[in-house]
Protein backbone atom coordinates (compact mmCIF):
# COMPACT_ATOMS: atom_id res chain seq x y z
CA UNK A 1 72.49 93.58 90.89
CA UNK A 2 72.87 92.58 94.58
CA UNK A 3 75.14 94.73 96.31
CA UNK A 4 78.93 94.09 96.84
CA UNK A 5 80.11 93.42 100.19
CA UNK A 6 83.06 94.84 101.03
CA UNK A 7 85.13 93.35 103.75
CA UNK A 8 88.78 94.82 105.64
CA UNK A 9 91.34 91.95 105.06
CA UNK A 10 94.55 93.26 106.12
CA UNK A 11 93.21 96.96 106.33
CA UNK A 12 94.33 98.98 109.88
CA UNK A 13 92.95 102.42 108.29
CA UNK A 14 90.29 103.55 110.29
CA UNK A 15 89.41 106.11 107.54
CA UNK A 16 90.05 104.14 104.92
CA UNK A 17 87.54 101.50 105.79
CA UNK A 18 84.70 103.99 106.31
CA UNK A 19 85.17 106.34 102.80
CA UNK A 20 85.33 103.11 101.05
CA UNK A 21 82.18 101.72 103.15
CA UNK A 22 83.78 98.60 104.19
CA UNK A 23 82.17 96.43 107.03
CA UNK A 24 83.43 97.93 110.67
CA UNK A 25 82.86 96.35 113.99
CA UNK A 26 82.01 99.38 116.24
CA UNK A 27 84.45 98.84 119.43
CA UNK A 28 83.70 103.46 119.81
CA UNK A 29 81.80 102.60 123.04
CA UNK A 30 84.51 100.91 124.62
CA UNK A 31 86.94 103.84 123.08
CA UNK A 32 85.01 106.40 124.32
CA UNK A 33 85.00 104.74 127.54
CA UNK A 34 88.83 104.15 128.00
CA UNK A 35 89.48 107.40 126.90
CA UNK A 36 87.51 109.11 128.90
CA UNK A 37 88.85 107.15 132.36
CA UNK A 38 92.49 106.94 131.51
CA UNK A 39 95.65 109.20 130.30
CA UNK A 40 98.23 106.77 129.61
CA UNK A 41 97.11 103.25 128.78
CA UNK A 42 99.26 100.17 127.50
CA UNK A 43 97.08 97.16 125.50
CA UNK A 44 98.89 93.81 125.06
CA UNK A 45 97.31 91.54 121.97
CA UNK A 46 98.02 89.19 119.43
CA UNK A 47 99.72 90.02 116.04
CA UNK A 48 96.87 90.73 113.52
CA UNK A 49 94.40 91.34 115.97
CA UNK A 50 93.14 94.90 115.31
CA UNK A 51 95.80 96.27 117.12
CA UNK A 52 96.80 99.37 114.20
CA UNK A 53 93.22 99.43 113.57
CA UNK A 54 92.75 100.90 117.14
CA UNK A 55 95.27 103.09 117.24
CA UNK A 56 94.22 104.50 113.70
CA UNK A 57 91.01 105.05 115.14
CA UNK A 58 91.67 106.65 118.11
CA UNK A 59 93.77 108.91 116.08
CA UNK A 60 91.30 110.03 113.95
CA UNK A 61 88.91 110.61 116.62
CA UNK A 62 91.56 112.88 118.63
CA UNK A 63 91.87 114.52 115.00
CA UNK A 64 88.08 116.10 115.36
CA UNK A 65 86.86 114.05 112.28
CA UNK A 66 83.68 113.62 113.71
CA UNK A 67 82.17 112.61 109.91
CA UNK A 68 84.21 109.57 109.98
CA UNK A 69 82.01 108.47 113.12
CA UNK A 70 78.51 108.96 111.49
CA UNK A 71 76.55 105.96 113.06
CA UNK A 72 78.73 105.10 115.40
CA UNK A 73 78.58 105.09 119.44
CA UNK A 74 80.92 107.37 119.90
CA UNK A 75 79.22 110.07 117.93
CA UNK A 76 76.38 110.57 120.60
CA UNK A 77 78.66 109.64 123.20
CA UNK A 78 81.48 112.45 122.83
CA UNK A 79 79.86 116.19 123.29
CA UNK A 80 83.09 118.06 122.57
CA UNK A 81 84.96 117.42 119.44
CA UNK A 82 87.98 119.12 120.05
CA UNK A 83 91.12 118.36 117.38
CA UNK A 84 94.55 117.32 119.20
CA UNK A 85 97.56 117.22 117.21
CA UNK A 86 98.66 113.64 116.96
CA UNK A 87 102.15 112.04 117.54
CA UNK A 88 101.68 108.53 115.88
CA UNK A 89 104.44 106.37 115.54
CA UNK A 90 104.66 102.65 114.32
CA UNK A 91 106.91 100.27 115.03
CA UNK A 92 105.34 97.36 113.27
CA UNK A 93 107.68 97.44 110.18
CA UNK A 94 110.88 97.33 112.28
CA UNK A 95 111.58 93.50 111.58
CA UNK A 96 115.29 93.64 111.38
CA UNK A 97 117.92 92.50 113.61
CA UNK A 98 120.57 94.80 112.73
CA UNK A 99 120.88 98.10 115.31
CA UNK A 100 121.78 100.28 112.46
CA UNK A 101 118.90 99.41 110.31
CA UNK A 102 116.59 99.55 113.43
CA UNK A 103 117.98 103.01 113.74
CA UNK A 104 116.96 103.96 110.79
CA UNK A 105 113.37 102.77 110.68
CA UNK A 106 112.83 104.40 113.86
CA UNK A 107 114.14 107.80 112.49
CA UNK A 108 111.59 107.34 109.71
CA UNK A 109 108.86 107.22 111.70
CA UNK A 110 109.37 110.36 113.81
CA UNK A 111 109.86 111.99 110.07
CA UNK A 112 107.45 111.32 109.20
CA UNK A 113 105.35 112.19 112.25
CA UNK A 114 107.23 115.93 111.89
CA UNK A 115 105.57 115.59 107.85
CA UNK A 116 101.88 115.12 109.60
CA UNK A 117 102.29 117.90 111.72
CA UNK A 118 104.60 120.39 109.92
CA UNK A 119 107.19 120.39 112.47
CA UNK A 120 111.13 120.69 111.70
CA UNK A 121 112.96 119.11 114.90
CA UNK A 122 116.79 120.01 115.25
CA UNK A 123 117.72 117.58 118.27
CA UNK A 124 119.52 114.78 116.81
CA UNK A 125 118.67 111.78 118.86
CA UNK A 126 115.11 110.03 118.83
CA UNK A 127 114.43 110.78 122.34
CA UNK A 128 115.06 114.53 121.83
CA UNK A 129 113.68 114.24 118.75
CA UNK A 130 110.16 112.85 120.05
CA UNK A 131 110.29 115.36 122.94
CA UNK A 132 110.57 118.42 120.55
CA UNK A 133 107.80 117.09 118.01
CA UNK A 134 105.27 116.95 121.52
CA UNK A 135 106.27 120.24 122.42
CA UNK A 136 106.20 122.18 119.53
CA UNK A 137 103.13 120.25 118.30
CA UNK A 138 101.37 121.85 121.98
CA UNK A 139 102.73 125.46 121.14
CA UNK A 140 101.32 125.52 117.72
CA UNK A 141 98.48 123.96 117.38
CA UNK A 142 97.33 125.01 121.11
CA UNK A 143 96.50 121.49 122.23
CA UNK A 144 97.57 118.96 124.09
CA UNK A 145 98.94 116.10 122.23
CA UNK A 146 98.09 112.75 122.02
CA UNK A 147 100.90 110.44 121.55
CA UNK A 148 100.06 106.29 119.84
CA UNK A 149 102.57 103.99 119.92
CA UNK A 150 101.61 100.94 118.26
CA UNK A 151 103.96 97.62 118.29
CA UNK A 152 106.35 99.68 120.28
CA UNK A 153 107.82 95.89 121.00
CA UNK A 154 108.54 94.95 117.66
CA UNK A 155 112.50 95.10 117.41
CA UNK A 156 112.54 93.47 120.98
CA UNK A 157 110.92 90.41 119.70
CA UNK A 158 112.98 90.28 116.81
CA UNK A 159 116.30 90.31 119.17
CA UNK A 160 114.54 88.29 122.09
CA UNK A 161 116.84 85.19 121.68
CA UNK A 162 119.72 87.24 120.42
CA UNK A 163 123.03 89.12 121.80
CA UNK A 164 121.69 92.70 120.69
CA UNK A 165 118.69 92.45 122.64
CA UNK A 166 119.94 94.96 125.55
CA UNK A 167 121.40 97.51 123.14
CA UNK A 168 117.81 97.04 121.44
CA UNK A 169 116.18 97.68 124.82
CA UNK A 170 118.32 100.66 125.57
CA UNK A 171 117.86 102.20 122.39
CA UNK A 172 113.50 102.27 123.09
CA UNK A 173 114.36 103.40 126.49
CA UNK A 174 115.94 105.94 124.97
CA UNK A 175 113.20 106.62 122.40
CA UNK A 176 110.23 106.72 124.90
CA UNK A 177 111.87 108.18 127.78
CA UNK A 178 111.58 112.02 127.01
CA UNK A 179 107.37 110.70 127.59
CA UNK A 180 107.30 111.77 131.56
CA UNK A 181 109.10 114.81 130.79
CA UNK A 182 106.44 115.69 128.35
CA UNK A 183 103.01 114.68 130.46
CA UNK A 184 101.94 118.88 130.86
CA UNK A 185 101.51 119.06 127.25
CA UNK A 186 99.97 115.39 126.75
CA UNK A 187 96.41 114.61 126.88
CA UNK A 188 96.52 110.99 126.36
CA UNK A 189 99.48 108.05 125.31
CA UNK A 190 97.94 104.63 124.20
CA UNK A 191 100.66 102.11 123.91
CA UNK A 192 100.22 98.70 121.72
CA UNK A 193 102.36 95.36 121.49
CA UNK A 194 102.34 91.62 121.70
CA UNK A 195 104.48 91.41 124.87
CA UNK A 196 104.67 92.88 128.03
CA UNK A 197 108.48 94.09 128.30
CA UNK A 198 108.16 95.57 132.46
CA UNK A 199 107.93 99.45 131.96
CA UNK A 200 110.89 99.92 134.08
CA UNK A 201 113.01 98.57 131.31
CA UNK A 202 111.41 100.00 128.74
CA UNK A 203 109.42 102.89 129.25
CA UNK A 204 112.09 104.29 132.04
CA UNK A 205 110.18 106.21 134.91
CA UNK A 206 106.40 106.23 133.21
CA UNK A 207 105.16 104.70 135.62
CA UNK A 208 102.09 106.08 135.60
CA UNK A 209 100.54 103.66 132.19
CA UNK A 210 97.73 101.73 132.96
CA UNK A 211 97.50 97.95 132.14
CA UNK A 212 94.20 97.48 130.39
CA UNK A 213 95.21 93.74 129.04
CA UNK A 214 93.74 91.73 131.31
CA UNK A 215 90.76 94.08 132.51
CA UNK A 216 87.05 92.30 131.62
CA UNK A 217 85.72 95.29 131.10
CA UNK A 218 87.97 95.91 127.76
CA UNK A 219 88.66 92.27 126.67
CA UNK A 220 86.61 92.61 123.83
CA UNK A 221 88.12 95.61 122.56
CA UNK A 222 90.08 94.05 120.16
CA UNK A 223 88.38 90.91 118.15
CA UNK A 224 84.83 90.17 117.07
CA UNK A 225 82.04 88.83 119.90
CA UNK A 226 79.90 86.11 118.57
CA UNK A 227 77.36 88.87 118.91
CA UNK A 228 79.28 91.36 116.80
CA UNK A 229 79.46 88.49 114.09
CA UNK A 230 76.41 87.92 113.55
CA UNK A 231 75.33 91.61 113.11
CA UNK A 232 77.98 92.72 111.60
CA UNK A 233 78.84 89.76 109.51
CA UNK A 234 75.30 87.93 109.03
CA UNK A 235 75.48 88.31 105.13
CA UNK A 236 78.70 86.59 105.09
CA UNK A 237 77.88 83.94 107.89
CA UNK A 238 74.84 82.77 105.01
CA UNK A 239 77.09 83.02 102.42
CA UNK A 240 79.33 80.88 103.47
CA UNK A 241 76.95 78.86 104.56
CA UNK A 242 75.37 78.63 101.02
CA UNK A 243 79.12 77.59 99.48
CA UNK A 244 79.37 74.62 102.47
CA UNK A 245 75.51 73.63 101.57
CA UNK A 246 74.65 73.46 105.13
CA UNK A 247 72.81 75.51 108.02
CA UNK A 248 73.74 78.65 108.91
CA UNK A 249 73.73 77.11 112.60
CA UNK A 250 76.27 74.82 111.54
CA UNK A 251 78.17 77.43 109.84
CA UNK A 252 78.35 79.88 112.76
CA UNK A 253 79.53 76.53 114.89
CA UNK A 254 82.14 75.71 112.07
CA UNK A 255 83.28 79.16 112.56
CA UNK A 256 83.24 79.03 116.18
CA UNK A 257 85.59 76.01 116.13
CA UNK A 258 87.93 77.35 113.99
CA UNK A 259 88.02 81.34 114.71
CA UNK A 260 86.54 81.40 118.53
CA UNK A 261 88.28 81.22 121.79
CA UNK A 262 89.95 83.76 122.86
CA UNK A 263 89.40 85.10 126.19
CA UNK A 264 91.94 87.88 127.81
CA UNK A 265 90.21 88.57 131.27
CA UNK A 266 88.66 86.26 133.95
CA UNK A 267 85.36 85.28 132.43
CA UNK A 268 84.93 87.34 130.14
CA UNK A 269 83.25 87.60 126.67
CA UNK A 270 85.11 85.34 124.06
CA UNK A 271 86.37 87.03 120.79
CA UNK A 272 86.93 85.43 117.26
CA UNK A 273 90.34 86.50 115.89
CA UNK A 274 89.19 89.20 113.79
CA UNK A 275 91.75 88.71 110.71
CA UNK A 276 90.90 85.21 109.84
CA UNK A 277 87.44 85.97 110.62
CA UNK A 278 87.04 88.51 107.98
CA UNK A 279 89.16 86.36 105.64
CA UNK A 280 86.76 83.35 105.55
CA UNK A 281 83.91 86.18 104.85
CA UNK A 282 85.94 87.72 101.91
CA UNK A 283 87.32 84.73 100.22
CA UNK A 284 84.45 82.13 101.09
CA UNK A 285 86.50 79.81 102.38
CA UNK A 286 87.77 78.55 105.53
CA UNK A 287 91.31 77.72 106.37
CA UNK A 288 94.13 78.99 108.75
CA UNK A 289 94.74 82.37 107.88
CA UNK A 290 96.10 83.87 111.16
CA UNK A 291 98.78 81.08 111.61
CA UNK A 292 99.95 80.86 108.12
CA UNK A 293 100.43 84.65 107.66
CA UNK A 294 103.89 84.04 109.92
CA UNK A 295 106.19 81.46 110.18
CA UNK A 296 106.51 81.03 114.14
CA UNK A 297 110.22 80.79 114.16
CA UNK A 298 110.36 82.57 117.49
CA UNK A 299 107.88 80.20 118.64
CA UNK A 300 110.26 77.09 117.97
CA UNK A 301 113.49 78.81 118.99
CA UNK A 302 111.45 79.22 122.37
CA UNK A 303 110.57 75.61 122.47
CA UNK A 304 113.98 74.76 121.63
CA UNK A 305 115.33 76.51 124.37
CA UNK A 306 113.12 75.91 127.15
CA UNK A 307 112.12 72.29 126.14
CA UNK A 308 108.80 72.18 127.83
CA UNK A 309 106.58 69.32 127.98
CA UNK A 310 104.18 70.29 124.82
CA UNK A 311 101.38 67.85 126.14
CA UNK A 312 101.28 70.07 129.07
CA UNK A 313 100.57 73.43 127.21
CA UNK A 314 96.70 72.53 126.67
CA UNK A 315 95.04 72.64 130.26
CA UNK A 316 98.16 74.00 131.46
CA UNK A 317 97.04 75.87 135.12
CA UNK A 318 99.17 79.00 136.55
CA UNK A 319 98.29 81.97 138.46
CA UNK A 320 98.34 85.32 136.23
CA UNK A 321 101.64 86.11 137.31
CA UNK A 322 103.12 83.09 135.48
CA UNK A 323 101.71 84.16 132.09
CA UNK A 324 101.19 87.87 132.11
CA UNK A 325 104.99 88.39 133.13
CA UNK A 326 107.30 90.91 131.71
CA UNK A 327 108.53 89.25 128.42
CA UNK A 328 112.38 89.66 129.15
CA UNK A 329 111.81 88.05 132.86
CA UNK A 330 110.38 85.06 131.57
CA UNK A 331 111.85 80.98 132.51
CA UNK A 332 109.43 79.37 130.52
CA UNK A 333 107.42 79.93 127.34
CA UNK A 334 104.65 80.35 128.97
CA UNK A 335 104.15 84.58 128.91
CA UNK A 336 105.14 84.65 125.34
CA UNK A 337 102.53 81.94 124.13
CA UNK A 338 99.97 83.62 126.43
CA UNK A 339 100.77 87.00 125.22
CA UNK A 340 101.77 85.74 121.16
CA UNK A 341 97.91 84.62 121.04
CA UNK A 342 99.00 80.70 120.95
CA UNK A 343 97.40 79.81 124.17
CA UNK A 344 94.31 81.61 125.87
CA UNK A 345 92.23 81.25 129.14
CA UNK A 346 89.54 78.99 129.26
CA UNK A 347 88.84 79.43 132.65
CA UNK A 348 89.26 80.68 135.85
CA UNK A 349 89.04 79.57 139.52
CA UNK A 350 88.25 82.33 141.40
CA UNK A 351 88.80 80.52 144.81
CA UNK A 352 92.27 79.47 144.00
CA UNK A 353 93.09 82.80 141.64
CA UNK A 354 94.28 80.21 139.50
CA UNK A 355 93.83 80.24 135.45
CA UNK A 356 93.41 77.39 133.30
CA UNK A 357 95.11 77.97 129.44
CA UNK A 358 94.45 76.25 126.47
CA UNK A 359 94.61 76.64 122.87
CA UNK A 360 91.58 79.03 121.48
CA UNK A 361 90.39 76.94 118.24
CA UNK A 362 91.08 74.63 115.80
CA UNK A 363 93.22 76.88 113.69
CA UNK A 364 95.92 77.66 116.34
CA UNK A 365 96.31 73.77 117.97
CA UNK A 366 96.32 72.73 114.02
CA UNK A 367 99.21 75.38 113.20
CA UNK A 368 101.45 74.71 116.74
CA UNK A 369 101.09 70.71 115.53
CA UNK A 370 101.80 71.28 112.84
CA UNK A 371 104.78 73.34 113.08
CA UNK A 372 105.84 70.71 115.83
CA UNK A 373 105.69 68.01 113.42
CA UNK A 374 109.13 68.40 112.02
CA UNK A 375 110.05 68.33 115.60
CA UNK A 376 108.68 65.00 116.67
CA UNK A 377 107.92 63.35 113.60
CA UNK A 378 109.36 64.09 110.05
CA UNK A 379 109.92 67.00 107.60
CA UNK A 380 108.73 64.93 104.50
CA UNK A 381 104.92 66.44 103.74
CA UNK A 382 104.00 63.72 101.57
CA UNK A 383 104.40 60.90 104.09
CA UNK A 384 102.66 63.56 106.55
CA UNK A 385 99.63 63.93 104.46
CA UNK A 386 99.34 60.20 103.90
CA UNK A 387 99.80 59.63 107.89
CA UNK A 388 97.03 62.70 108.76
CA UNK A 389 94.66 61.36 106.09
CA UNK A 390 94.64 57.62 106.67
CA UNK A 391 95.00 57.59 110.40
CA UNK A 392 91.95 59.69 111.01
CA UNK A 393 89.68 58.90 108.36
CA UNK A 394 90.23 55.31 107.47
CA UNK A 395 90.81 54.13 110.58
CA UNK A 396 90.33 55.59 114.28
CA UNK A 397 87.05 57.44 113.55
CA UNK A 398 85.36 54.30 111.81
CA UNK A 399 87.16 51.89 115.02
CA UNK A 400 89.92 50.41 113.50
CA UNK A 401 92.77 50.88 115.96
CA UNK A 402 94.44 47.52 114.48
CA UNK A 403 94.90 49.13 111.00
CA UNK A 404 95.70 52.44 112.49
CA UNK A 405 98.56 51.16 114.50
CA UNK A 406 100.05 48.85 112.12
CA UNK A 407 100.21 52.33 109.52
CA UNK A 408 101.63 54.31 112.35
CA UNK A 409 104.35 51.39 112.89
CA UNK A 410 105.25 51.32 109.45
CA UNK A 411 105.72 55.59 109.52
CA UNK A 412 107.75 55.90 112.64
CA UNK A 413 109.97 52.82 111.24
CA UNK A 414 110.77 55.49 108.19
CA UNK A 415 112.19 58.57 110.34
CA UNK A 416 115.26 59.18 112.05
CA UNK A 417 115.08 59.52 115.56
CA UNK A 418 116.35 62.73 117.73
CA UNK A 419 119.69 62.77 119.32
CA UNK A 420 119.03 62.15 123.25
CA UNK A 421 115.58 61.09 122.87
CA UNK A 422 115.47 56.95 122.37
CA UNK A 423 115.84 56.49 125.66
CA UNK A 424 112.76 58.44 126.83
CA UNK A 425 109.33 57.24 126.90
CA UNK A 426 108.00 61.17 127.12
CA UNK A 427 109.69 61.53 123.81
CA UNK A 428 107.53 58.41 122.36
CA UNK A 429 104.14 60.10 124.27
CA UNK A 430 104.79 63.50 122.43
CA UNK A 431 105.25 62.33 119.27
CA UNK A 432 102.01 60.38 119.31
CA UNK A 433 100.26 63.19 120.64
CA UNK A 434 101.63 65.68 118.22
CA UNK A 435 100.34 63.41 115.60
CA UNK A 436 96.92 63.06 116.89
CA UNK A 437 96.68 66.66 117.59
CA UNK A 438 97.62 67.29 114.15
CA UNK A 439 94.71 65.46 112.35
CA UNK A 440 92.05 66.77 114.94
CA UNK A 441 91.48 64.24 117.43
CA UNK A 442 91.03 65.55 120.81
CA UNK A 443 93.88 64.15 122.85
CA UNK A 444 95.07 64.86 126.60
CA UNK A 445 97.84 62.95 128.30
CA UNK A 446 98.56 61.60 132.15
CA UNK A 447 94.46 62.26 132.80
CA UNK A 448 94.30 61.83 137.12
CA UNK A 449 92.21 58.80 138.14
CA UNK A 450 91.42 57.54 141.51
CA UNK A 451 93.95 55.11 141.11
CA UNK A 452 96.87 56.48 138.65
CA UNK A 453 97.49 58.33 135.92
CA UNK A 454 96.35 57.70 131.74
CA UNK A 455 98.95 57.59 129.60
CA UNK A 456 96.79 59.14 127.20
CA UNK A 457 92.70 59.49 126.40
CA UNK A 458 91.75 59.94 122.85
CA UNK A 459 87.95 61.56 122.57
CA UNK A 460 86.19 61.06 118.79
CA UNK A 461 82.76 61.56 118.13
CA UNK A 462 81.34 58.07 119.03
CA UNK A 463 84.06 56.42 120.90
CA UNK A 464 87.06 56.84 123.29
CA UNK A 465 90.11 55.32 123.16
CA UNK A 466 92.32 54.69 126.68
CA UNK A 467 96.09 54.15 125.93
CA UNK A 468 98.79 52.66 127.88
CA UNK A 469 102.19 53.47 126.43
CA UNK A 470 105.67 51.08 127.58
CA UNK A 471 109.01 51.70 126.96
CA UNK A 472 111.20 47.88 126.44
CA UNK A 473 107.82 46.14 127.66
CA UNK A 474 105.18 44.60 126.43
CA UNK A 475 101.94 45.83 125.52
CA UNK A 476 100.29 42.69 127.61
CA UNK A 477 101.82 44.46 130.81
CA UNK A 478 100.23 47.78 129.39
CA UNK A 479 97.05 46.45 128.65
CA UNK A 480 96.86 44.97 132.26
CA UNK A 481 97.66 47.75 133.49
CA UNK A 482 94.49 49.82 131.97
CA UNK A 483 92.01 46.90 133.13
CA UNK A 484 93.52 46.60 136.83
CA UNK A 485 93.24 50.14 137.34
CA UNK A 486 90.25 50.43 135.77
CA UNK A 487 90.82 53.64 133.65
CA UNK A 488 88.00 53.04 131.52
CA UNK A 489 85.55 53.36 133.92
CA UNK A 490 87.10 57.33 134.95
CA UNK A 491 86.37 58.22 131.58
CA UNK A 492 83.86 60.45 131.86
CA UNK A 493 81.41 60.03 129.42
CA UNK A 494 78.78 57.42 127.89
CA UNK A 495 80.61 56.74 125.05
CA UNK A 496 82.15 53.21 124.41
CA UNK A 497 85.66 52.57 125.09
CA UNK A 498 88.38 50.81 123.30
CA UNK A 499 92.07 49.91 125.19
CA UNK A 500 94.96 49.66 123.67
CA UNK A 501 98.59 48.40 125.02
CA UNK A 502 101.35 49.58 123.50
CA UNK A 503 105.26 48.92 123.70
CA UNK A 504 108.05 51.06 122.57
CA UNK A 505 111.18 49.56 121.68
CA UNK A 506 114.33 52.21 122.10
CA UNK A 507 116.22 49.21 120.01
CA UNK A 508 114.17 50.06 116.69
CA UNK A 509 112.67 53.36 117.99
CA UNK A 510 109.25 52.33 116.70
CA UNK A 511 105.98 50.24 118.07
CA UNK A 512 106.84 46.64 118.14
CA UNK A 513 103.35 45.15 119.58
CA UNK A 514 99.81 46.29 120.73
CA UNK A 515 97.17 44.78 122.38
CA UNK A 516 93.38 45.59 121.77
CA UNK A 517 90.16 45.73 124.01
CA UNK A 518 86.75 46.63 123.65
């Protein structure tokens, strides 16, 4: 009987994982290494990115348990085991939005941090409360303590669009400020969220954390490295590739496209997101685990309130300071899609210090279109499925733009049309693109040329398609406009071309004519 593979979906136990012999990416290297340079250290990633996994890690190797790290780097690394009492607190559970109930989740997790480490506190607030456990913890176990904090942003991004988000704030402050106070009987603090909330706001006068987010020499320290796959995963790369009856070449690309991408320094290593990587292993299949595992409503109160221009956010170019800002400064959505894992870098200019950010994979562009859809298009998922089945398959890939534009007439004839947005041709742009997004056609809007601007450039496999988009014109005049500018010629590529002219009509809120060229 072949043996069982065992695989962590949804498991941040470091212990856990190892007694049961479950596959474990070894990021003790890079641990050891941290550890060893810094005292206090604050790590910004993605939700379900191996955040708790870390800090459970870390805590058991400040615990001494050396046999837990049998095989690992860390165990030749690290010469002197010495246990620390341990202060871990979580905040990942505290999802509500009232202060009282927040109050109370946060008092459960400092009880039970006085439960690890037999400690009865007397101080009634959390602050004094936190500030006893660290002290007493130092006087009887004779150690400095080390103190995790993992999500310590959660009930911040819960309240971010709300009324109660400054009493929210104040009440962390409150919690984490006893921490400077405390730094003679501390031998390390690791701090973990999705945001970056400025310290002065939240973590009062500790100024002394270090930033490790965006240095290259600890992107990879949360997600999987291509290299890392394929070691640590190479049974269930064939695997899969055995259920999809194809190469395990083309299965590690497949994976790439839809798990790859993310990149949280300048030029450094990319990282699958570990979650949905380890899902596709376990349940031999691949779909869009990370995005469906949470219903981005902050994402689309965000977009809601800020209204950017959502054909902008892939390529979008800003210097570090526009996306790695403090969470509650922000005028854009920019930090929070940066920080939220939506968007990633995919490169950087080092001349110009200037960043370009994009969506990582196929799984996060599908889930943002696809939670934009009610947005621009319609909330009725049958007529969506029919649209993202026939316009792709039936018609654009195998060059039929006729057919494909006389289906797409007949589905924006059957939706309502926003408040405010008849009138505006970027409204008509964004809705195609959303749509095209959607069903996996490459798509980038107002593409530079030498002598204007595309309207919008769709790339298949075998062909590219240059469209001209008019608002109460005709798609003659957009057609023209294509050919006298030559726009097919600054596509960049060998690949035929096909132009198309369309017209909007704000009367009927639909396509009323196209034109066609090869």
């Amino acid at each position: 009987m072949a043996n069982i593979v065992r695989y962590p979906v949804g498991m941040p136990v470091f212990e856990q994982i190892i007694e049961e012999n479950r596959r474990y990416v070894d990021k003790t290297e890079l641990i050891y290494r941290m550890t060893d340079t810094y005292k206090y250290v604050f790590l910004s990633r993605p939700r379900r990115f191996g955040k708790s996994l870390l800090v459970s890690t870390l805590r058991s190797y400040f615990e001494g348990r050396r046999e837990l790290f049998s095989g690992l780097a860390i165990e030749q690394l690290e010469k002197n085991w010495t246990k620390h009492p341990v202060v871990h607190l979580s905040l990942a559970s505290v999802k509500e939005k009232k202060l009282e109930l927040i109050d109370y989740q946060i008092h459960g997790s400092l009880s039970d941090a006085e439960r690890r480490l037999g400690i009865k506190t007397e101080n009634k607030t959390h602050g004094g409360r936190l500030k006893q456990i660290i002290a007493e913890s130092y006087r009887k176990y004779g150690q400095q303590v080390v103190v995790l904090i993992d999500e310590y942003d959660a009930p911040l991004l819960n309240n971010l669009t709300d009324d109660t988000l400054d009493e929210v704030r104040n009440m962390l402050r409150a919690l984490y400020a006893p921490l400077k106070d405390s730094l003679d009987y501390i031998r390390f603090i690791f701090i973990t969220g999705i945001s970056k909330f400025s310290q002065l706001s939240i973590f009062s006068e500790l100024n002394l954390l270090t930033n490790i987010s965006m240095l290259p020499q600890y992107a990879t320290l949360c997600g999987v490295t291509e290299e890392e796959m394929e070691t640590t995963f190479s049974d269930g790369i064939d695997r899969l590739a055995e259920v999809y009856e194809i190469s395990r070449e083309q299965m590690i690309a497949q994976l790439r496209q839809y798990y790859d991408g993310y990149c949280f320094a300048e030029n450094s290593a990319k990282v699958y997101n570990p979650f949905s990587l380890v899902s596709a292993f376990a349940n031999e299949k691949l779909d869009f685990y990370w995005f469906s595992t949470g219903t981005p409503t902050l994402l689309l109160k965000l977009l809601a309130k800020y209204q950017p221009d959502i054909t902008k956010l892939d390529g979008n170019m800003a210097k570090a300071a526009q996306f790695d800002a403090p969470t509650e400064k922000m005028t854009d959505v920019l930090p929070l899609f940066y920080q939220s894992g939506y968007l990633t870098i995919k490169a950087y200019d080092r001349m110009r210090d200037i960043y370009t950010l994009g969506y990582p994979n196929e799984e996060v562009r599908y889930g943002i279109m696809e939670s934009l859809v009610p947005r621009y298009v319609t909330t009725a998922p049958d007529v969506n499925t029919q649209i993202t089945a026939d316009f792709i398959r039936y018609h654009l890939i195998e060059n039929k733009p006729d057919e494909a534009m006389r289906l797409l007439q007949r589905f924006l004839k059957s939706i309502p049309y926003q408040e405010g947005t008849r009138h505006s041709e970027g409204h008509y742009t964004a809705m195609l693109y959303v749509v095209l997004m959607l069903v996996g056609i490459k798509t980038q809007t107002q593409v530079r040329t030498a002598d204007g601007r595309i309207d919008m450039l769709m790339t298949l496999p075998e062909r590219n398609y240059v469209l001209e988009i008019k608002l109460d014109g005709t798609a003659r005049e957009a057609l023209r406009q294509i050919e006298s500018k030559d726009y097919e010629l600054a596509v960049s590529n060998t690949l035929p071309t096909t132009k198309v002219g369309i017209n909007f009509s704000t009367e009927t809120a639909t396509i009323t004519e196209w034109m066609i060229k090869e």
